[in-house]
N, C-alpha and C. Protein backbone atom coordinates (compact mmCIF):
# COMPACT_ATOMS: atom_id res chain seq x y z
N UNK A 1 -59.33 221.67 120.77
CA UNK A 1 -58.28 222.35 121.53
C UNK A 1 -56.99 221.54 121.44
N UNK A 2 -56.32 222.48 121.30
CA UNK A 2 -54.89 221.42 121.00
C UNK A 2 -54.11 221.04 122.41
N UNK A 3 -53.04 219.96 122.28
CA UNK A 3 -52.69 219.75 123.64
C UNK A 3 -52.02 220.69 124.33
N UNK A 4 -51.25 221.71 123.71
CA UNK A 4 -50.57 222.58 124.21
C UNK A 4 -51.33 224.14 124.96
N UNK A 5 -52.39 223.96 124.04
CA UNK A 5 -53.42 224.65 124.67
C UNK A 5 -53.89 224.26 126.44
N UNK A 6 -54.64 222.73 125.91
CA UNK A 6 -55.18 222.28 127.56
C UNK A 6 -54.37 222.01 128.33
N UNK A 7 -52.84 221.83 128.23
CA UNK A 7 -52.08 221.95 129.18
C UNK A 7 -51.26 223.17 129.58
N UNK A 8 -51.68 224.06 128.70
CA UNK A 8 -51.53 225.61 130.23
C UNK A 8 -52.38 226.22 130.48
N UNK A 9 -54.07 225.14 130.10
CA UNK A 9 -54.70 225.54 131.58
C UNK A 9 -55.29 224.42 132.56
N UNK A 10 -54.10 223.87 132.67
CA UNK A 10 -54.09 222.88 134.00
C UNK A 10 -53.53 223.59 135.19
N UNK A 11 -53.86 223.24 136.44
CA UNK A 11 -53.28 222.79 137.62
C UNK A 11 -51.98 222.05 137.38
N UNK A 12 -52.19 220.58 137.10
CA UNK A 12 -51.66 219.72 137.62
C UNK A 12 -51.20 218.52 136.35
N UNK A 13 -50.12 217.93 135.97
CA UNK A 13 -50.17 217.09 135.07
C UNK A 13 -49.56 215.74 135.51
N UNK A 14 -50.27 214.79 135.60
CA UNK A 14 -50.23 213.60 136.20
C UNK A 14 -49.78 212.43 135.01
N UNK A 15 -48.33 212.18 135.40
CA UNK A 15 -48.09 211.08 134.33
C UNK A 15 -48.35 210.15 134.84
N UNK A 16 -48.50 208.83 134.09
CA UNK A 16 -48.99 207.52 134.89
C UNK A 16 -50.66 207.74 135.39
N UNK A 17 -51.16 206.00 134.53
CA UNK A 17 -52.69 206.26 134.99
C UNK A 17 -52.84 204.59 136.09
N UNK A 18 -51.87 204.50 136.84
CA UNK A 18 -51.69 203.43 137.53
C UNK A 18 -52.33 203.97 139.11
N UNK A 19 -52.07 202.98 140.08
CA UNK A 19 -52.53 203.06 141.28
C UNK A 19 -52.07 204.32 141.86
N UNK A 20 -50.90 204.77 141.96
CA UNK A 20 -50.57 206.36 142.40
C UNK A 20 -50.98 207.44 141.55
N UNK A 21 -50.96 207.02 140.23
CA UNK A 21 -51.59 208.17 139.43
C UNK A 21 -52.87 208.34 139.59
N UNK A 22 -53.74 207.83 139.54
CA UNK A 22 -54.86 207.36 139.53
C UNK A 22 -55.81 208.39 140.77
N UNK A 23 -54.91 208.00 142.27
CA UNK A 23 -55.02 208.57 143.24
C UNK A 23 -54.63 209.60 143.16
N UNK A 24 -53.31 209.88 143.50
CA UNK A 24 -53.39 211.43 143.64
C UNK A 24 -54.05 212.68 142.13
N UNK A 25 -54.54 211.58 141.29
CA UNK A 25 -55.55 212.60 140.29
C UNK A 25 -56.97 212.54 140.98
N UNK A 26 -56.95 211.71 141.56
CA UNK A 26 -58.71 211.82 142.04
C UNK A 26 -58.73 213.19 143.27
N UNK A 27 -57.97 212.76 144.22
CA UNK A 27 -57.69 213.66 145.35
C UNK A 27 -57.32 215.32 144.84
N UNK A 28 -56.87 215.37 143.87
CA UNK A 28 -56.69 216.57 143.42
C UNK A 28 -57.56 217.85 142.86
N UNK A 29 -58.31 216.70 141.80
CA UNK A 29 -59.83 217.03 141.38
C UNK A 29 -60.28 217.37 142.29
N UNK A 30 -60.59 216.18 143.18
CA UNK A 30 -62.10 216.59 143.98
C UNK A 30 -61.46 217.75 145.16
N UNK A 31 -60.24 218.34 145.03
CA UNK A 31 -59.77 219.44 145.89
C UNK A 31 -60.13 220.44 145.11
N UNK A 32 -60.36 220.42 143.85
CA UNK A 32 -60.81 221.31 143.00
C UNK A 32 -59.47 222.14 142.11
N UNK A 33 -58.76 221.23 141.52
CA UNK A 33 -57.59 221.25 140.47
C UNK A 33 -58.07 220.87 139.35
N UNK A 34 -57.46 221.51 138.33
CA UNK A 34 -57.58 221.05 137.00
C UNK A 34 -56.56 220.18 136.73
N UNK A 35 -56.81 218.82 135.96
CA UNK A 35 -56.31 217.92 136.55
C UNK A 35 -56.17 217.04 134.69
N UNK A 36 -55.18 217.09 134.25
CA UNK A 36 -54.49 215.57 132.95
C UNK A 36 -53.63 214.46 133.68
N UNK A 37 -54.32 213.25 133.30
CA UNK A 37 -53.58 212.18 133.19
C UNK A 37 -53.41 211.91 131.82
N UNK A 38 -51.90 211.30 131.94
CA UNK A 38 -51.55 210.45 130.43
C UNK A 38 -50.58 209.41 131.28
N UNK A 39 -50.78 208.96 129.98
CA UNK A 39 -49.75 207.44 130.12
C UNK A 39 -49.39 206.56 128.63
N UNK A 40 -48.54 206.16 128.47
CA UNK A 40 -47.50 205.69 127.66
C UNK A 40 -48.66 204.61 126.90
N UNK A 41 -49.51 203.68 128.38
CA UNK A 41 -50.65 202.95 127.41
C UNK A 41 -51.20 203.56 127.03
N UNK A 42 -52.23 202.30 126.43
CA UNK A 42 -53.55 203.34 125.89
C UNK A 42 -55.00 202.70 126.39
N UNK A 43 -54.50 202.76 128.05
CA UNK A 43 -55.47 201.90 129.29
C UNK A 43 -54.66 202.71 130.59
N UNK A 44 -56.04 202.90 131.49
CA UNK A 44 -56.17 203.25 132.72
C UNK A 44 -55.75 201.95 133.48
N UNK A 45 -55.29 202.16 134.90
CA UNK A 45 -54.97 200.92 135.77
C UNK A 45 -53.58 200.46 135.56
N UNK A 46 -52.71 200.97 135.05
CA UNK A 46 -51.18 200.27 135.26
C UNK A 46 -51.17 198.87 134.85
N UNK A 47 -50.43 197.93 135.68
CA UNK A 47 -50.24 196.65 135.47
C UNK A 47 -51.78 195.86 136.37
N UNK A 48 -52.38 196.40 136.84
CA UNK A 48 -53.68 196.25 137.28
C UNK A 48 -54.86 196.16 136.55
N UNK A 49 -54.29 196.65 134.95
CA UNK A 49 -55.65 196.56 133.81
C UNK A 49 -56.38 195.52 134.02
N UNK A 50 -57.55 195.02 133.42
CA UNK A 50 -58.02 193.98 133.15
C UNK A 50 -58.86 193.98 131.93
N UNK A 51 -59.43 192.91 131.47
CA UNK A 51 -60.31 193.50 130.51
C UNK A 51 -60.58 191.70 130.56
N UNK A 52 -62.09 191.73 129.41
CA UNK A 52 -62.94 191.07 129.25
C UNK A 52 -62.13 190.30 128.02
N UNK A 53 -62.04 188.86 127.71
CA UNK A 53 -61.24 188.37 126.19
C UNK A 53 -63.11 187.54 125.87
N UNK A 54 -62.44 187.64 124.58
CA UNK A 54 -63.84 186.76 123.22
C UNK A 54 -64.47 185.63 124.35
N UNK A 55 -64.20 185.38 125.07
CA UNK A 55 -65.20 184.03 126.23
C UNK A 55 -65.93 184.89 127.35
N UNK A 56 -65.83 186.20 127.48
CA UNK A 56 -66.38 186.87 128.53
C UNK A 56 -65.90 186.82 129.56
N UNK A 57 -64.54 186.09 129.72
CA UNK A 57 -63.51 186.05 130.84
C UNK A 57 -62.60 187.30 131.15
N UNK A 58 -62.96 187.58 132.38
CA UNK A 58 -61.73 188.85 132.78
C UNK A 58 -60.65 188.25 132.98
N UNK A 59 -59.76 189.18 132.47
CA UNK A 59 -58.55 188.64 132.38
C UNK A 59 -57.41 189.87 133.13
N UNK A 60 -56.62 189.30 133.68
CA UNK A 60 -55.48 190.62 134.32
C UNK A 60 -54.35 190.19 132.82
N UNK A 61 -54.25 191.60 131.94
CA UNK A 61 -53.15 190.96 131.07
C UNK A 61 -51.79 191.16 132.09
N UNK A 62 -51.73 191.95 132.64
CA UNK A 62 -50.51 191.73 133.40
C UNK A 62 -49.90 190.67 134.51
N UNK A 63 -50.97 189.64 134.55
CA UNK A 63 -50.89 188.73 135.47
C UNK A 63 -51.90 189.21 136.89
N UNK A 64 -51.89 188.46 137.74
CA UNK A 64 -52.88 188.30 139.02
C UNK A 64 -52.48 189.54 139.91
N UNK A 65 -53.96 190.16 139.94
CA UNK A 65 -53.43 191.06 141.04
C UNK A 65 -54.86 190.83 141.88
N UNK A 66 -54.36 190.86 143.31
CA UNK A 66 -55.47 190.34 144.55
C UNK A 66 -55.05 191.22 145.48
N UNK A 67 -56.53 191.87 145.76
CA UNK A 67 -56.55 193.22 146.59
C UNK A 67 -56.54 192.45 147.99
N UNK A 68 -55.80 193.24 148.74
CA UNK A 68 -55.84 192.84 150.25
C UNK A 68 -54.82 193.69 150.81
N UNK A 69 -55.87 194.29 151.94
CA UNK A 69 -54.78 195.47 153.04
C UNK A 69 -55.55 195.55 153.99
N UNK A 70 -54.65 196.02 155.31
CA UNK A 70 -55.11 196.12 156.50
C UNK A 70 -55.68 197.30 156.64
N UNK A 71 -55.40 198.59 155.95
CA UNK A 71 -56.34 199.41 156.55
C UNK A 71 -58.05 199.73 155.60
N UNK A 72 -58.59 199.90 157.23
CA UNK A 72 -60.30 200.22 156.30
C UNK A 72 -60.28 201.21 155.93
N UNK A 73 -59.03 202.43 155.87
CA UNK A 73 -59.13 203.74 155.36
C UNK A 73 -59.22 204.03 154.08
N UNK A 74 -58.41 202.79 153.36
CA UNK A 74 -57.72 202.50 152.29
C UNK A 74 -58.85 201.82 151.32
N UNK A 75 -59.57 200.45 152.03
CA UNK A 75 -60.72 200.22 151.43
C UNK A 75 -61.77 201.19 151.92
N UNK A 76 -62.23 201.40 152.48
CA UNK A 76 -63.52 202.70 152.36
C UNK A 76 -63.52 203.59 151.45
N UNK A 77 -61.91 204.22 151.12
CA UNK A 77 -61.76 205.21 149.86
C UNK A 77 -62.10 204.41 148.55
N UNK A 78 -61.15 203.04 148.16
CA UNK A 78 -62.08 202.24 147.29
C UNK A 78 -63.11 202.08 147.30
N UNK A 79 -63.75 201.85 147.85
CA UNK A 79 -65.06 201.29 148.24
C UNK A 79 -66.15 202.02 147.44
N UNK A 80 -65.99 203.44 147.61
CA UNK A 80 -66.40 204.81 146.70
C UNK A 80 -66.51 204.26 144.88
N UNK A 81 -65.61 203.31 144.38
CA UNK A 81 -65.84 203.52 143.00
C UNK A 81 -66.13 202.20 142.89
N UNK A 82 -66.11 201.32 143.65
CA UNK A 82 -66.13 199.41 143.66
C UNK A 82 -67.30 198.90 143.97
N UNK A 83 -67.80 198.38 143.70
CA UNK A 83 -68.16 197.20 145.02
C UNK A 83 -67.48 195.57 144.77
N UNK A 84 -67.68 195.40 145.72
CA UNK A 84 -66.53 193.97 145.81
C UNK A 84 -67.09 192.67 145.75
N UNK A 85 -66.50 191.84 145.49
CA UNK A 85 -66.18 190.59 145.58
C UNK A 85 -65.37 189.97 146.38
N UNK A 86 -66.49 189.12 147.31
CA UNK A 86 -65.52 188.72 148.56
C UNK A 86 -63.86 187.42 147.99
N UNK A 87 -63.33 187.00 148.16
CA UNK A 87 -61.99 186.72 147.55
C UNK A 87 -60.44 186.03 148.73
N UNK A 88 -60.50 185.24 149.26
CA UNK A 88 -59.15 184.96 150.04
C UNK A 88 -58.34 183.87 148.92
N UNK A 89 -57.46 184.27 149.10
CA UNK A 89 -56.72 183.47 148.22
C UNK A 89 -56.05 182.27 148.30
N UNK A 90 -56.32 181.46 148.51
CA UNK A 90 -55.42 179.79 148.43
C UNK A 90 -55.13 179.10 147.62
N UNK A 91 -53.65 178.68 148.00
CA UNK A 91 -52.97 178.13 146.52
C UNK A 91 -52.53 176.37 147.45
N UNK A 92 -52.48 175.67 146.23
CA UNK A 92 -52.29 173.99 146.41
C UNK A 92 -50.90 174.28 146.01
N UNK A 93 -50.00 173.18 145.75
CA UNK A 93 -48.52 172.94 145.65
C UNK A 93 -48.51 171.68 145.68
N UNK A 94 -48.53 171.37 144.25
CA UNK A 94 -48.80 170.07 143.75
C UNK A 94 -47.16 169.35 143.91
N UNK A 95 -46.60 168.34 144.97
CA UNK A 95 -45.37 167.88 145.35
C UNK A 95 -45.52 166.00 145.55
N UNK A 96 -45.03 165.97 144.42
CA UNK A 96 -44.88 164.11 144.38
C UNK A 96 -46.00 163.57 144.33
N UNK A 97 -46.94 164.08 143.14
CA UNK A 97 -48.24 163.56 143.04
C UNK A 97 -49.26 163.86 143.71
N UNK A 98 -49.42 164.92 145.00
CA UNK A 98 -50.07 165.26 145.70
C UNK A 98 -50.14 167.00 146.11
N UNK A 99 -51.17 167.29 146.79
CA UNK A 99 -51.54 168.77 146.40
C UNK A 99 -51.13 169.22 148.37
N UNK A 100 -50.41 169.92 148.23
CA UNK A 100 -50.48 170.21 149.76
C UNK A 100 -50.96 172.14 150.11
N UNK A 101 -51.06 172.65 151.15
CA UNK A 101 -51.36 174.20 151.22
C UNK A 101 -49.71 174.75 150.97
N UNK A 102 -49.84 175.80 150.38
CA UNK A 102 -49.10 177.28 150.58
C UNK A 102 -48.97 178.48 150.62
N UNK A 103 -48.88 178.69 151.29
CA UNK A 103 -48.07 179.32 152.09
C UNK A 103 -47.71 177.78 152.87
N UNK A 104 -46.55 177.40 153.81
CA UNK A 104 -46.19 175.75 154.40
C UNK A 104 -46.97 176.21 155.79
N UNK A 105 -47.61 175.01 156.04
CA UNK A 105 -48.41 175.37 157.68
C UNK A 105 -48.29 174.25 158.43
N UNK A 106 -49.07 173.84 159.20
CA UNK A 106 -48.49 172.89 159.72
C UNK A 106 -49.70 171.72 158.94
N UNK A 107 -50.37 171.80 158.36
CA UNK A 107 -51.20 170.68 157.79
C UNK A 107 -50.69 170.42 156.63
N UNK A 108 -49.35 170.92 155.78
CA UNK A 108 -48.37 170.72 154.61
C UNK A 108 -47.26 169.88 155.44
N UNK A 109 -46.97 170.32 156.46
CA UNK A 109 -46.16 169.38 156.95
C UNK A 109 -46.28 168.22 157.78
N UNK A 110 -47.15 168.14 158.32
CA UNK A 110 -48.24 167.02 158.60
C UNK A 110 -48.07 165.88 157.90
N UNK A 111 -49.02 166.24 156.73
CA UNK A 111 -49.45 165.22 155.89
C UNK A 111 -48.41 164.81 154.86
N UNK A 112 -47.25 165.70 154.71
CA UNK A 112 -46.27 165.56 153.86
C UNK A 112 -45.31 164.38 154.58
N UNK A 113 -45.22 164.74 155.94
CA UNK A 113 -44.14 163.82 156.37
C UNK A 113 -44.86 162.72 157.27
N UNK A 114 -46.07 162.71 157.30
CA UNK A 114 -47.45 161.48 157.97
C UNK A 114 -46.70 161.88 159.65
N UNK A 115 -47.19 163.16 160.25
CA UNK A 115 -46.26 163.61 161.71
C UNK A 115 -48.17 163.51 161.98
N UNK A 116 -48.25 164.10 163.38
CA UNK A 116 -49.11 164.84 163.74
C UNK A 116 -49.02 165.67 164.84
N UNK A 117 -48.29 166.36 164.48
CA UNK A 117 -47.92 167.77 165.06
C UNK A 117 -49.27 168.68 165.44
N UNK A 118 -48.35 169.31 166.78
CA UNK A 118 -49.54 170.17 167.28
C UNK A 118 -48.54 171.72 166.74
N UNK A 119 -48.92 172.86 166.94
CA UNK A 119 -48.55 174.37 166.35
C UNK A 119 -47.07 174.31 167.26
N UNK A 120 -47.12 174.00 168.46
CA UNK A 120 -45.57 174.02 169.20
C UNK A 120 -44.32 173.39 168.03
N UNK A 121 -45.45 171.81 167.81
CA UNK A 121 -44.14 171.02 167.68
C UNK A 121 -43.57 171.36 165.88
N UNK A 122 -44.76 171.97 165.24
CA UNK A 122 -44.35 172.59 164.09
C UNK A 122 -43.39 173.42 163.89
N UNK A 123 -43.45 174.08 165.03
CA UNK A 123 -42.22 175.52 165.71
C UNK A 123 -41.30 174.70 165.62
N UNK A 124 -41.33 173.59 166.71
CA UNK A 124 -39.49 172.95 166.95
C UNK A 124 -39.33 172.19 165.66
N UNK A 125 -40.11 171.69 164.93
CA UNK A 125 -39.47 171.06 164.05
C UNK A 125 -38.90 172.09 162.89
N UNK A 126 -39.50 173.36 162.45
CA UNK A 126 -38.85 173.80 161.94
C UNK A 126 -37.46 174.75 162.18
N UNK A 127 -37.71 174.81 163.12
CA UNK A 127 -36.46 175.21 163.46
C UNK A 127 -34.79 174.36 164.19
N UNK A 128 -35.69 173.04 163.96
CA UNK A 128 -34.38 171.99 163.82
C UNK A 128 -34.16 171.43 162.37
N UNK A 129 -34.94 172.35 161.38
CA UNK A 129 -34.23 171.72 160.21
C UNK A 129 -33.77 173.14 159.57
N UNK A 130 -34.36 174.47 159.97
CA UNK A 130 -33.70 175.24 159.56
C UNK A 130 -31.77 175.79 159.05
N UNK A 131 -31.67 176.08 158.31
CA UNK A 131 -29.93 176.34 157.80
C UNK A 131 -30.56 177.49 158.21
N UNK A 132 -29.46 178.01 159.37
CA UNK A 132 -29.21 179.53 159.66
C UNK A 132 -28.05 180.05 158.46
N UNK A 133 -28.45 181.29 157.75
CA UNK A 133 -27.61 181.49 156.80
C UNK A 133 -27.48 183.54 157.48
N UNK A 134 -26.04 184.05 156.86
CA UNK A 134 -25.54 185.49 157.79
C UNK A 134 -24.77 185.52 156.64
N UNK A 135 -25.06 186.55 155.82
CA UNK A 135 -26.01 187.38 155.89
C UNK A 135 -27.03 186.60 155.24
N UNK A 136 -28.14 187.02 155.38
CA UNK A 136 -29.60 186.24 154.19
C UNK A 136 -29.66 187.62 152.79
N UNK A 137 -28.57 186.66 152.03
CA UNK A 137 -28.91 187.97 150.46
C UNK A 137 -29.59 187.63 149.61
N UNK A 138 -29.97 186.27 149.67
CA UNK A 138 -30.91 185.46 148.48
C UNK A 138 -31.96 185.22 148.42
N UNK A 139 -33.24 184.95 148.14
CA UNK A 139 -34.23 184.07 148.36
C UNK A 139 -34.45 183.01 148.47
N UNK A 140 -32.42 181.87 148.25
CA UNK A 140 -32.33 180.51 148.61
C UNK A 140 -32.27 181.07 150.16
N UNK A 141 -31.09 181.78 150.69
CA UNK A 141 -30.89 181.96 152.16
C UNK A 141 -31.90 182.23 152.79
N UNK A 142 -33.03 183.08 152.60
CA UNK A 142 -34.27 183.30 153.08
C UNK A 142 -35.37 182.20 153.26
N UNK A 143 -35.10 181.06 152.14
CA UNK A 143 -36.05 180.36 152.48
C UNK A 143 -35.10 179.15 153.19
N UNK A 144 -34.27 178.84 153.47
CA UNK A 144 -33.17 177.55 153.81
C UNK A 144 -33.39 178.14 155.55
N UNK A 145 -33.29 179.37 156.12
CA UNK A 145 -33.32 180.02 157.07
C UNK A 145 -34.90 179.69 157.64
N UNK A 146 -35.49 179.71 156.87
CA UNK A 146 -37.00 179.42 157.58
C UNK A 146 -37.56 177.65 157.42
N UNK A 147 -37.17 176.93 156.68
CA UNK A 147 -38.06 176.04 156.69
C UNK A 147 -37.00 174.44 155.82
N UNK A 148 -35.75 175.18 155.76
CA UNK A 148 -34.56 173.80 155.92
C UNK A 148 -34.67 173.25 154.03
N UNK A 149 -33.86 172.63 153.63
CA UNK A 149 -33.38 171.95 152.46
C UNK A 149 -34.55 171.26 151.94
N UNK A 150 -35.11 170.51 153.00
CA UNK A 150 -36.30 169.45 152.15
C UNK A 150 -38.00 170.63 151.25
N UNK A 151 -37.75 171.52 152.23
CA UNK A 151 -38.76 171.98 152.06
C UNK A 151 -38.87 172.88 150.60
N UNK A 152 -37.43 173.45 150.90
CA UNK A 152 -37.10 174.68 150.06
C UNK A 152 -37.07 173.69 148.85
N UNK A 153 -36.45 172.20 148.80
CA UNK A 153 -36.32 171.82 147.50
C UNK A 153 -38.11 171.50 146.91
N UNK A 154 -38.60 171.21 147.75
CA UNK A 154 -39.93 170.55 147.53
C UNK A 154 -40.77 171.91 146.67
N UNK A 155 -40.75 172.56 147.39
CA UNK A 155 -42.27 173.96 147.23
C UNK A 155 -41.41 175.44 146.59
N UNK A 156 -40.22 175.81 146.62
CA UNK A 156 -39.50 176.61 146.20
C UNK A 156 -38.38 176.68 144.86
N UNK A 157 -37.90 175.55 144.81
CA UNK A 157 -36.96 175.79 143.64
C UNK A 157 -37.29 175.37 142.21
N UNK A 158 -38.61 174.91 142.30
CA UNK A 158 -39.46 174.11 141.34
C UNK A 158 -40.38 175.69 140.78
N UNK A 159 -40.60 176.50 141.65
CA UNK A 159 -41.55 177.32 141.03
C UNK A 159 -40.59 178.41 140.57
N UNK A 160 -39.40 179.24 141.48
CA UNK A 160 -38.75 179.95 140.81
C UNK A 160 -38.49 179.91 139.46
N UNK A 161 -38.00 178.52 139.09
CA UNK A 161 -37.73 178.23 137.86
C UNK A 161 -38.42 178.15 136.70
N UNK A 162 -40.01 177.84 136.80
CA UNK A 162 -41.25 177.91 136.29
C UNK A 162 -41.79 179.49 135.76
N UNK A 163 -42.25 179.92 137.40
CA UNK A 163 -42.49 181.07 137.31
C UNK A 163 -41.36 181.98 136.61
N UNK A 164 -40.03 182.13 136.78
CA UNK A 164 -39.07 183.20 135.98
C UNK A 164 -37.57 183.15 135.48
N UNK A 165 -37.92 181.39 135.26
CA UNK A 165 -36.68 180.99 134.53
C UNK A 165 -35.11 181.21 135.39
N UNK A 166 -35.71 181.60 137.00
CA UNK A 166 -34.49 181.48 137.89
C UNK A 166 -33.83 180.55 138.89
N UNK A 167 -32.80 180.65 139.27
CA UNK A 167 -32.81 179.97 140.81
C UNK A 167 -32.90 180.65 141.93
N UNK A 168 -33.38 180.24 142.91
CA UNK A 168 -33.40 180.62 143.75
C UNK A 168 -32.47 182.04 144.18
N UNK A 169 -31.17 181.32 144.02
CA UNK A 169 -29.62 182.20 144.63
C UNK A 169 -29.41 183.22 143.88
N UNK A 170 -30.64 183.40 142.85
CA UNK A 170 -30.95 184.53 141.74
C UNK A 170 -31.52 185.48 142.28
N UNK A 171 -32.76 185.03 142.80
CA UNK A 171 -33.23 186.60 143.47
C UNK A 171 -33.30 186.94 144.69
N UNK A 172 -33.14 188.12 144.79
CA UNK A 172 -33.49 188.92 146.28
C UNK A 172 -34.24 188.19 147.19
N UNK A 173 -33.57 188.09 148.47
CA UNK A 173 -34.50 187.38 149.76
C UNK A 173 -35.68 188.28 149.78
N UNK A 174 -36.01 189.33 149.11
CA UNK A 174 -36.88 190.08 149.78
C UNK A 174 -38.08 189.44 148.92
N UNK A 175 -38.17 188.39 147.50
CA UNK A 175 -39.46 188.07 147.23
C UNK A 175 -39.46 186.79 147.78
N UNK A 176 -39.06 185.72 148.40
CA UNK A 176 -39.45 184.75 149.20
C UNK A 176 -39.94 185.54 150.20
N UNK A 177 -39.09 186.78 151.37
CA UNK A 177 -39.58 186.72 152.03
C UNK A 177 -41.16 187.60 152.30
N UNK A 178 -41.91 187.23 151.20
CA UNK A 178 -43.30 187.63 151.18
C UNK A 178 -43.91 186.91 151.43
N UNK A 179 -43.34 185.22 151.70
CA UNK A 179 -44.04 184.28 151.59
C UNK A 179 -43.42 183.23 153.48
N UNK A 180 -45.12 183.84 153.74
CA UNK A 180 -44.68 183.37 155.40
C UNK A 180 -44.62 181.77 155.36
N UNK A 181 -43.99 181.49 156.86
CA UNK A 181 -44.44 180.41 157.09
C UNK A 181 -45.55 180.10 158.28
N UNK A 182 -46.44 179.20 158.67
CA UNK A 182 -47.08 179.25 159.61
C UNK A 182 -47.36 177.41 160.44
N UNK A 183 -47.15 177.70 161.84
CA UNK A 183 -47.48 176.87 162.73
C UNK A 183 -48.60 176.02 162.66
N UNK A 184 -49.73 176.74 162.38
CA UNK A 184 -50.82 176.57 162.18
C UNK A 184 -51.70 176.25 161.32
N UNK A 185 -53.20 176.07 160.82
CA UNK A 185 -53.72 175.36 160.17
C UNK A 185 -54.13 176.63 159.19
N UNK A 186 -54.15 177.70 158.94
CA UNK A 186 -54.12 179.12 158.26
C UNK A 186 -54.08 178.77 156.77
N UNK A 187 -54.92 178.48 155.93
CA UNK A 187 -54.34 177.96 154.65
C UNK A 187 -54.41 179.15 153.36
N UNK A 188 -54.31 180.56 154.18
CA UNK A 188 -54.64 181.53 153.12
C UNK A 188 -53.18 182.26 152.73
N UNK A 189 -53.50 182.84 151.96
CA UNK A 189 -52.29 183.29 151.39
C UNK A 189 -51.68 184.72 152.22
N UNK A 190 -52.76 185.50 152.61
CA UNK A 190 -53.06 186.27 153.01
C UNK A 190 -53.94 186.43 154.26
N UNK A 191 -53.46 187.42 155.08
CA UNK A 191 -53.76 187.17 156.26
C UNK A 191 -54.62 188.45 156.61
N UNK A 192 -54.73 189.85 155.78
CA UNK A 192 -55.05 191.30 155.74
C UNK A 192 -56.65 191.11 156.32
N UNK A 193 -56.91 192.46 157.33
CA UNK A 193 -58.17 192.42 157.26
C UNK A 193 -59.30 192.44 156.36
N UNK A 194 -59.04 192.98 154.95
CA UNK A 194 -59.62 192.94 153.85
C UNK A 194 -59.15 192.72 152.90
N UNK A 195 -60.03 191.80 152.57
CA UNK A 195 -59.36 190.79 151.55
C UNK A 195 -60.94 190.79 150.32
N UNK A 196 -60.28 191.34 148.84
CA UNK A 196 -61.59 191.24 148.22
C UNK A 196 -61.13 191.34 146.46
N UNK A 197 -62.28 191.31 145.81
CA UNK A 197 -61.86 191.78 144.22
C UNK A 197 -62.74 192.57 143.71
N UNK A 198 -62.24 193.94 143.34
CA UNK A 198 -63.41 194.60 142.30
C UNK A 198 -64.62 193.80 141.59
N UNK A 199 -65.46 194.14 141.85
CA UNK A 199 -67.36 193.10 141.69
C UNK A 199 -66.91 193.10 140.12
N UNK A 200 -66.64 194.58 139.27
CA UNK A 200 -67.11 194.53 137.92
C UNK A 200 -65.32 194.79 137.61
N UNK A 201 -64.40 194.84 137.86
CA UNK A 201 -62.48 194.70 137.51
C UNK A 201 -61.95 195.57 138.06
N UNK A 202 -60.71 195.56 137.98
CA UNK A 202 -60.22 197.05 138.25
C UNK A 202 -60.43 197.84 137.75
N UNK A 203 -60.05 197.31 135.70
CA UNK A 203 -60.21 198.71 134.98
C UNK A 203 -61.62 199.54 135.68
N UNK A 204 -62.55 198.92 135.64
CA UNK A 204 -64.15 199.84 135.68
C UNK A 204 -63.79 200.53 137.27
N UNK A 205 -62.62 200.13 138.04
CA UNK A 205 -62.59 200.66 139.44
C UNK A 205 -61.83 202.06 138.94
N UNK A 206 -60.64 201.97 138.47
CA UNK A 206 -59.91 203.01 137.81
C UNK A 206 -61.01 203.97 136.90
């Protein structure tokens, strides 16, 4: 059948085989639509692909993607094509020879500056080294606003540059501000009620 054929007798033609495509083709089907996806790859899952390389290692070619959301509505509907792998995510921040938590908590700042702070005094101290910055347009102002010069130079301007060849005063406050800070001893990246990884990848979830 040629394509011009099976596409006038569709329902519905779904470009993109990524996380929205993906969905509203499933939901459609099972409403009982006739239902094409395409996409530009030549792989299901968007930037979410994964696949297996010559060592039997899954690999995200698009880089790391880590499932985590608050609603169980959201995982229960996954849940249907998955099963999971339990998964919280914590990252070190290797600073002057030594590995501290990040997301900054108060056991990064602790041990960074030899304090021993309780969750209050983590509060006042950061907010006596904070630079209040008006407007916050950057992701330097966003992070100088939360957690002051020493910090931002320590754990922030070292990775921008790594990770995407920028500075700080380069990008949007809105991708620092994904990255909390906390009082407390919390050393996850993520805080969502569900937090997990496809058992067998995404692709096989897609």
């Amino acid at each position: 059948m040629s394509v011009a054929t099976s596409v006038s007798k569709l329902d519905v033609l779904v470009v993109g085989a990524g996380f929205a495509g993906a969905v509203v083709a499933e939901r459609l089907a099972h409403a009982g639509r006739r239902v094409l996806v395409i996409d530009k790859r030549a792989h299901v899952g968007g930037n979410a692909f994964d696949e297996f390389d010559a060592h039997g290692v899954l690999i995200h070619r698009y880089g790391p993607h880590i499932f985590h959301t608050q609603s169980s509505r959201v995982f229960a509907y996954l849940s249907r094509f998955t099963t999971w792998r339990p998964y919280e995510h914590r990252v070190q921040a290797l600073v002057n020879g030594s590995f501290y938590p990040i997301p900054i908590n108060r056991s990064t700042i602790n041990r960074l500056y030899g304090l021993a702070l309780d969750e209050a005094g983590v509060a006042a101290y950061l907010a006596k080294v904070a630079e209040p910055r008006e407007p916050v347009r950057t992701s330097e102002d966003a992070v100088l606003a939360s957690v002051g010069r020493d910090l931002c130079d320590k754990f922030f301007r070292g990775y921008t540059r790594k990770q995407w060849g920028l500075e700080l005063s380069e990008l949007s406050a809105s991708v620092a501000a994904r990255i909390p800070t906390r009082s407390d001893d919390d050393d996850r990246y993520f805080t969502d009620r569900h937090q997990a990884m496809p058992a067998q990848g995404y692709t096989a979830m897609f």
